[in-house]
N, C-alpha and C. Protein backbone atom coordinates (compact mmCIF):
# COMPACT_ATOMS: atom_id res chain seq x y z
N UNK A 1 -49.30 61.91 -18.33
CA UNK A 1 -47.91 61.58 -18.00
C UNK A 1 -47.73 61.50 -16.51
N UNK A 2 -46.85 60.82 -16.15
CA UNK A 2 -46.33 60.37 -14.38
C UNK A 2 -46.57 61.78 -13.93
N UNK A 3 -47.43 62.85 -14.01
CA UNK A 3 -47.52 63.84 -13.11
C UNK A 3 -47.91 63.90 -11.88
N UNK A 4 -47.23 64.34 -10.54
CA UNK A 4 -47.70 64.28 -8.86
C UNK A 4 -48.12 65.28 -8.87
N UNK A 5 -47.85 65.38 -7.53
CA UNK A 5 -48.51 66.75 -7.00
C UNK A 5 -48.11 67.99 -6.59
N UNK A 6 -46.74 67.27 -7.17
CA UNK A 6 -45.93 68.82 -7.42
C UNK A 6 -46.02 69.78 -8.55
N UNK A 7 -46.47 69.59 -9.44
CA UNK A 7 -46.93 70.02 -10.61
C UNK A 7 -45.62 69.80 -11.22
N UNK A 8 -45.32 68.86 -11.78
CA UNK A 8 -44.33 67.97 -13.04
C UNK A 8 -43.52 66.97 -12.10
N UNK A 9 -43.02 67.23 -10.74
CA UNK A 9 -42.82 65.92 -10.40
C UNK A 9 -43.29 64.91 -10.24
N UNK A 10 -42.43 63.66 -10.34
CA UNK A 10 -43.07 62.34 -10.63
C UNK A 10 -43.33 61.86 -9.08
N UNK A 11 -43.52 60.90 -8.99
CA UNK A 11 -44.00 59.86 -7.97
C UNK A 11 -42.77 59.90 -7.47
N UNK A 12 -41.91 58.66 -8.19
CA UNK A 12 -40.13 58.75 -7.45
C UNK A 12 -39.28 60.17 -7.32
N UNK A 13 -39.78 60.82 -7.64
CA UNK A 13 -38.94 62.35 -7.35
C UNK A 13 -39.45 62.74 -6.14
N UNK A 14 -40.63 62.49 -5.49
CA UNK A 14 -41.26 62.62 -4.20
C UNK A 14 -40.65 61.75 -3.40
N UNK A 15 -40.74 60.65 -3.73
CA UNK A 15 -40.06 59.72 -2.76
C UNK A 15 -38.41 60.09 -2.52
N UNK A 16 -37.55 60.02 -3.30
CA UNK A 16 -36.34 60.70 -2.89
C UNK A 16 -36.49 61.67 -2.23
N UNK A 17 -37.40 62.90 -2.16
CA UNK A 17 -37.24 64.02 -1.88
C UNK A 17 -37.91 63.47 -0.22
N UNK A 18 -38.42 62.67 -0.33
CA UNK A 18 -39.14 62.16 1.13
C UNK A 18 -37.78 61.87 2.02
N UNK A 19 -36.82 60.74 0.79
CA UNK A 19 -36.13 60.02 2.10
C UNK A 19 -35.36 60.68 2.46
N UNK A 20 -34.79 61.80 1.48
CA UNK A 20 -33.98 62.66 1.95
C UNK A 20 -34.78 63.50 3.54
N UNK A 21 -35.45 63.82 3.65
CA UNK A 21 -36.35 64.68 4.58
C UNK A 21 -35.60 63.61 6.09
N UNK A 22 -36.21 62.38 5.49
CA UNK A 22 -36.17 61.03 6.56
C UNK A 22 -34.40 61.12 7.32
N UNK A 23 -34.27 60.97 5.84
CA UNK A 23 -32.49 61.00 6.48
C UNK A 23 -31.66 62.07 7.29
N UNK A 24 -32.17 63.15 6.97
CA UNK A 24 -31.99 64.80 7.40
C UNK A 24 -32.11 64.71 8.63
N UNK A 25 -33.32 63.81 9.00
CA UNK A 25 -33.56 63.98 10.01
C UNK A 25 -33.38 63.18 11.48
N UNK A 26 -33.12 62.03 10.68
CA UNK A 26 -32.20 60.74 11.58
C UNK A 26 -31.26 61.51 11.93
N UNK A 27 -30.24 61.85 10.92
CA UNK A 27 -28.68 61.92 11.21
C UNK A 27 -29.26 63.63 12.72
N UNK A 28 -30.23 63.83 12.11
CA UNK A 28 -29.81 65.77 13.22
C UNK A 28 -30.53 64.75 14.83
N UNK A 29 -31.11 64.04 14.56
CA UNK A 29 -31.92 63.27 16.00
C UNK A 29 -30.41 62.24 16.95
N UNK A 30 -29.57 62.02 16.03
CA UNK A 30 -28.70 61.45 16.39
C UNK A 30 -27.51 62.71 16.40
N UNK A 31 -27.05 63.43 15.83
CA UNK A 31 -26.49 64.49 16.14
C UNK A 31 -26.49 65.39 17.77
N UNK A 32 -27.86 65.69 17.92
CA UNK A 32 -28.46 66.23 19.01
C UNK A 32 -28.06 65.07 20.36
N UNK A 33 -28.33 64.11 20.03
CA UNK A 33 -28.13 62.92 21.36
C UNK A 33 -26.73 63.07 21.75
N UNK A 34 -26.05 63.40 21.12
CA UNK A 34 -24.54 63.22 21.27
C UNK A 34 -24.25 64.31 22.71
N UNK A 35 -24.89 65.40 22.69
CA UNK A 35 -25.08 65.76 24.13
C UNK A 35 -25.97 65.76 25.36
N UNK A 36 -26.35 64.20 25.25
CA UNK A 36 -26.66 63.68 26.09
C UNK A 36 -25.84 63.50 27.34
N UNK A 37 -26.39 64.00 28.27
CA UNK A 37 -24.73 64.12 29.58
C UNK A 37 -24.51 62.63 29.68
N UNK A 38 -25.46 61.70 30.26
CA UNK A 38 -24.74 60.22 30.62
C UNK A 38 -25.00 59.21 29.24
N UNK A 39 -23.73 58.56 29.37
CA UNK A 39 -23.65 57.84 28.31
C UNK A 39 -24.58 56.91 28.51
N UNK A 40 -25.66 55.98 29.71
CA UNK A 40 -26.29 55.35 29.68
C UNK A 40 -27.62 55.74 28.50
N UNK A 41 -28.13 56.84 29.15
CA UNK A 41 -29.28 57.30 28.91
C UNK A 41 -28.98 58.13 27.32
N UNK A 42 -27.40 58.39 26.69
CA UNK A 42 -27.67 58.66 25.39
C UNK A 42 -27.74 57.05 24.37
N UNK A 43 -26.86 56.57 25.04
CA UNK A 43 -27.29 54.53 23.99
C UNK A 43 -28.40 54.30 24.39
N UNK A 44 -29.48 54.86 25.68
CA UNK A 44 -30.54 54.19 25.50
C UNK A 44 -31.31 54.52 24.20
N UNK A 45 -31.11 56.24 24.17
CA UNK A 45 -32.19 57.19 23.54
C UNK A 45 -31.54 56.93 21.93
N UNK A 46 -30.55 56.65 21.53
CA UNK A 46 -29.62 56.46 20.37
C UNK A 46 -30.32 54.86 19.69
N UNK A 47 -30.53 53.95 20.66
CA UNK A 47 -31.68 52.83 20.42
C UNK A 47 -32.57 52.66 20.16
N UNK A 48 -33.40 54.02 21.00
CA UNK A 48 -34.50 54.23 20.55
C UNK A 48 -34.98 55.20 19.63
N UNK A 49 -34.13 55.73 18.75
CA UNK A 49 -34.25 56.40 17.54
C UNK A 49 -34.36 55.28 16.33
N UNK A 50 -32.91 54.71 16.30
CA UNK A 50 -32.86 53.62 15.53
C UNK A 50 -33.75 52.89 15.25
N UNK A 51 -34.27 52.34 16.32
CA UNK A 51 -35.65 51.27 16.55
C UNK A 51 -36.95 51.76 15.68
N UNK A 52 -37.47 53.03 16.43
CA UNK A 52 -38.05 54.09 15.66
C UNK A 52 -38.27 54.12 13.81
N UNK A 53 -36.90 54.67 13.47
CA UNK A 53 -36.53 54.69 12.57
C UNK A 53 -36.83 53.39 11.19
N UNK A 54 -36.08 52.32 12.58
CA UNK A 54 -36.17 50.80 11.50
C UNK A 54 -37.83 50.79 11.60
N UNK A 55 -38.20 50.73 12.36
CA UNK A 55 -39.85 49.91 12.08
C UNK A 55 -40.66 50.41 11.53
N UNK A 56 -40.23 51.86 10.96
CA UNK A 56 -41.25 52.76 9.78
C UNK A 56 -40.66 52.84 8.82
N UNK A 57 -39.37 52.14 8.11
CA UNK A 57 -38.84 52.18 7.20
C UNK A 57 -39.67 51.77 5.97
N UNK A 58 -40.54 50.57 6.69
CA UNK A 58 -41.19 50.44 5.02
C UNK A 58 -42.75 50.99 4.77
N UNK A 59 -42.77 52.39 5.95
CA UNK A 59 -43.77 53.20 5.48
C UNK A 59 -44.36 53.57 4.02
N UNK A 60 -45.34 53.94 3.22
CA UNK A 60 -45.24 53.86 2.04
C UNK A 60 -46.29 55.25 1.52
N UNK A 61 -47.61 55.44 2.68
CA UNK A 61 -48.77 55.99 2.98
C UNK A 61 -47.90 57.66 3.11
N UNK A 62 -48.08 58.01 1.72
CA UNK A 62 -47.52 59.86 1.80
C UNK A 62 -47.78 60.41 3.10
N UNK A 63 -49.28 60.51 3.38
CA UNK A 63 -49.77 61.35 4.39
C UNK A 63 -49.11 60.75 5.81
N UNK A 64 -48.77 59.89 5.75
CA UNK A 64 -48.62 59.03 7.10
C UNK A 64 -46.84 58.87 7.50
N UNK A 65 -46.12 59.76 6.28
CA UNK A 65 -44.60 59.14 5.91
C UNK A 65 -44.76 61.16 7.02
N UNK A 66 -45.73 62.08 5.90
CA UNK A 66 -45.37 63.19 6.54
C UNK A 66 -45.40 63.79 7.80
N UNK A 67 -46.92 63.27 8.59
CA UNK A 67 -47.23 63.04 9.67
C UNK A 67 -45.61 62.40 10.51
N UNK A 68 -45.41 61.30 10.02
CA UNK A 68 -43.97 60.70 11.51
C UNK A 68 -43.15 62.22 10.66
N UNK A 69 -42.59 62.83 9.57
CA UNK A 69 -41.63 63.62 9.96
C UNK A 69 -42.05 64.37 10.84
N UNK A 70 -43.43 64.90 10.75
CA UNK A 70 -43.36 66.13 11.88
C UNK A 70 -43.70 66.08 13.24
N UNK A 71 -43.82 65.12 13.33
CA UNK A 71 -43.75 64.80 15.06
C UNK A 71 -42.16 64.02 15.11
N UNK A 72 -41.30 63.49 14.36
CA UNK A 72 -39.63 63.44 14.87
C UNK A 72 -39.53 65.00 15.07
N UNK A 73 -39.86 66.05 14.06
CA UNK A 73 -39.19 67.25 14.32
C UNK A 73 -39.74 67.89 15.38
N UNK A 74 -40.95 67.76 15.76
CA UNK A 74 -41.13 68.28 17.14
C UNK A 74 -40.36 67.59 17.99
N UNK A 75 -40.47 66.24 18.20
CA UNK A 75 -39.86 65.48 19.44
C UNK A 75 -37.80 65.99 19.12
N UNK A 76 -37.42 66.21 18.11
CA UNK A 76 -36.00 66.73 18.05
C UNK A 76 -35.91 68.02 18.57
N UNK A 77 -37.18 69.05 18.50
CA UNK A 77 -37.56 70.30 19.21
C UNK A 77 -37.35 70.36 20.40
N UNK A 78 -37.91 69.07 20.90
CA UNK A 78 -38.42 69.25 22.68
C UNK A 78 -37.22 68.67 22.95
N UNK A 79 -36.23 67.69 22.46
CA UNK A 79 -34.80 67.27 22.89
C UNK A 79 -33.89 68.24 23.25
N UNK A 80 -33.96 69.35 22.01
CA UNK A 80 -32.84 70.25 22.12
C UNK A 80 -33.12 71.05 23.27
N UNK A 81 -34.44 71.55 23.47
CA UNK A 81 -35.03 72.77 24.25
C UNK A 81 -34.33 72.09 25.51
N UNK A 82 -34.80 70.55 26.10
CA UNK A 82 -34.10 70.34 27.14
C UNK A 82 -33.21 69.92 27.24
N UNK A 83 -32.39 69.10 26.38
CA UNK A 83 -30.64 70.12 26.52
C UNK A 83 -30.40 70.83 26.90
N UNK A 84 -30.48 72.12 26.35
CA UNK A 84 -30.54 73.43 26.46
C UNK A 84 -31.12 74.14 28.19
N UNK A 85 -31.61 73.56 28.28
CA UNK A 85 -31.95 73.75 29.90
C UNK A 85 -31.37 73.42 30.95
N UNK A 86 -30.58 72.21 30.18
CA UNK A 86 -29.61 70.91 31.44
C UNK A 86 -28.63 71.60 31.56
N UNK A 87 -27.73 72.19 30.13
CA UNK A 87 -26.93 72.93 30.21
C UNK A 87 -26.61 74.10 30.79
N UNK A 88 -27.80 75.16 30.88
CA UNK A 88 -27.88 75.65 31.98
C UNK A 88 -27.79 76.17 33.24
């Protein structure tokens, strides 16, 4: 039966559970930008999420979907940390 590798989830129950991850993590990468001090440099960085975002959309490669989350969540790591410093 459609068993993954979750032990009883299916294939598409992974994938939702993926895009959700994906989406979680757009919206907190765009969340975080919002205190960006100059508005230039947050529409730049707000572009270049998006951009990001669009051109791996039709990622498909599990290992390769998990790999980009965890380097967005580091690179959303190293955003906040220096925020957090500017603010300061």
């Amino acid at each position: 039966r459609g068993r993954g590798r979750g032990g009883g989830l299916t294939a598409v129950c992974w994938q939702f559970l993926r895009r959700q991850q994906v989406l979680q993590l757009y919206r907190r990468i765009l969340r975080a930008l919002r205190d960006v001090p100059t508005e230039a440099d947050r529409r730049y960085l707000q572009e270049w999420a998006r951009e990001e975002f669009r051109r791996n959309k039709d990622a498909t490669e599990e290992d390769a979907i998990r790999m980009m989350i965890t380097q967005g969540n580091m690179q959303l790591q190293e955003l906040q940390r220096t925020l957090k410093l500017a603010k300061s």
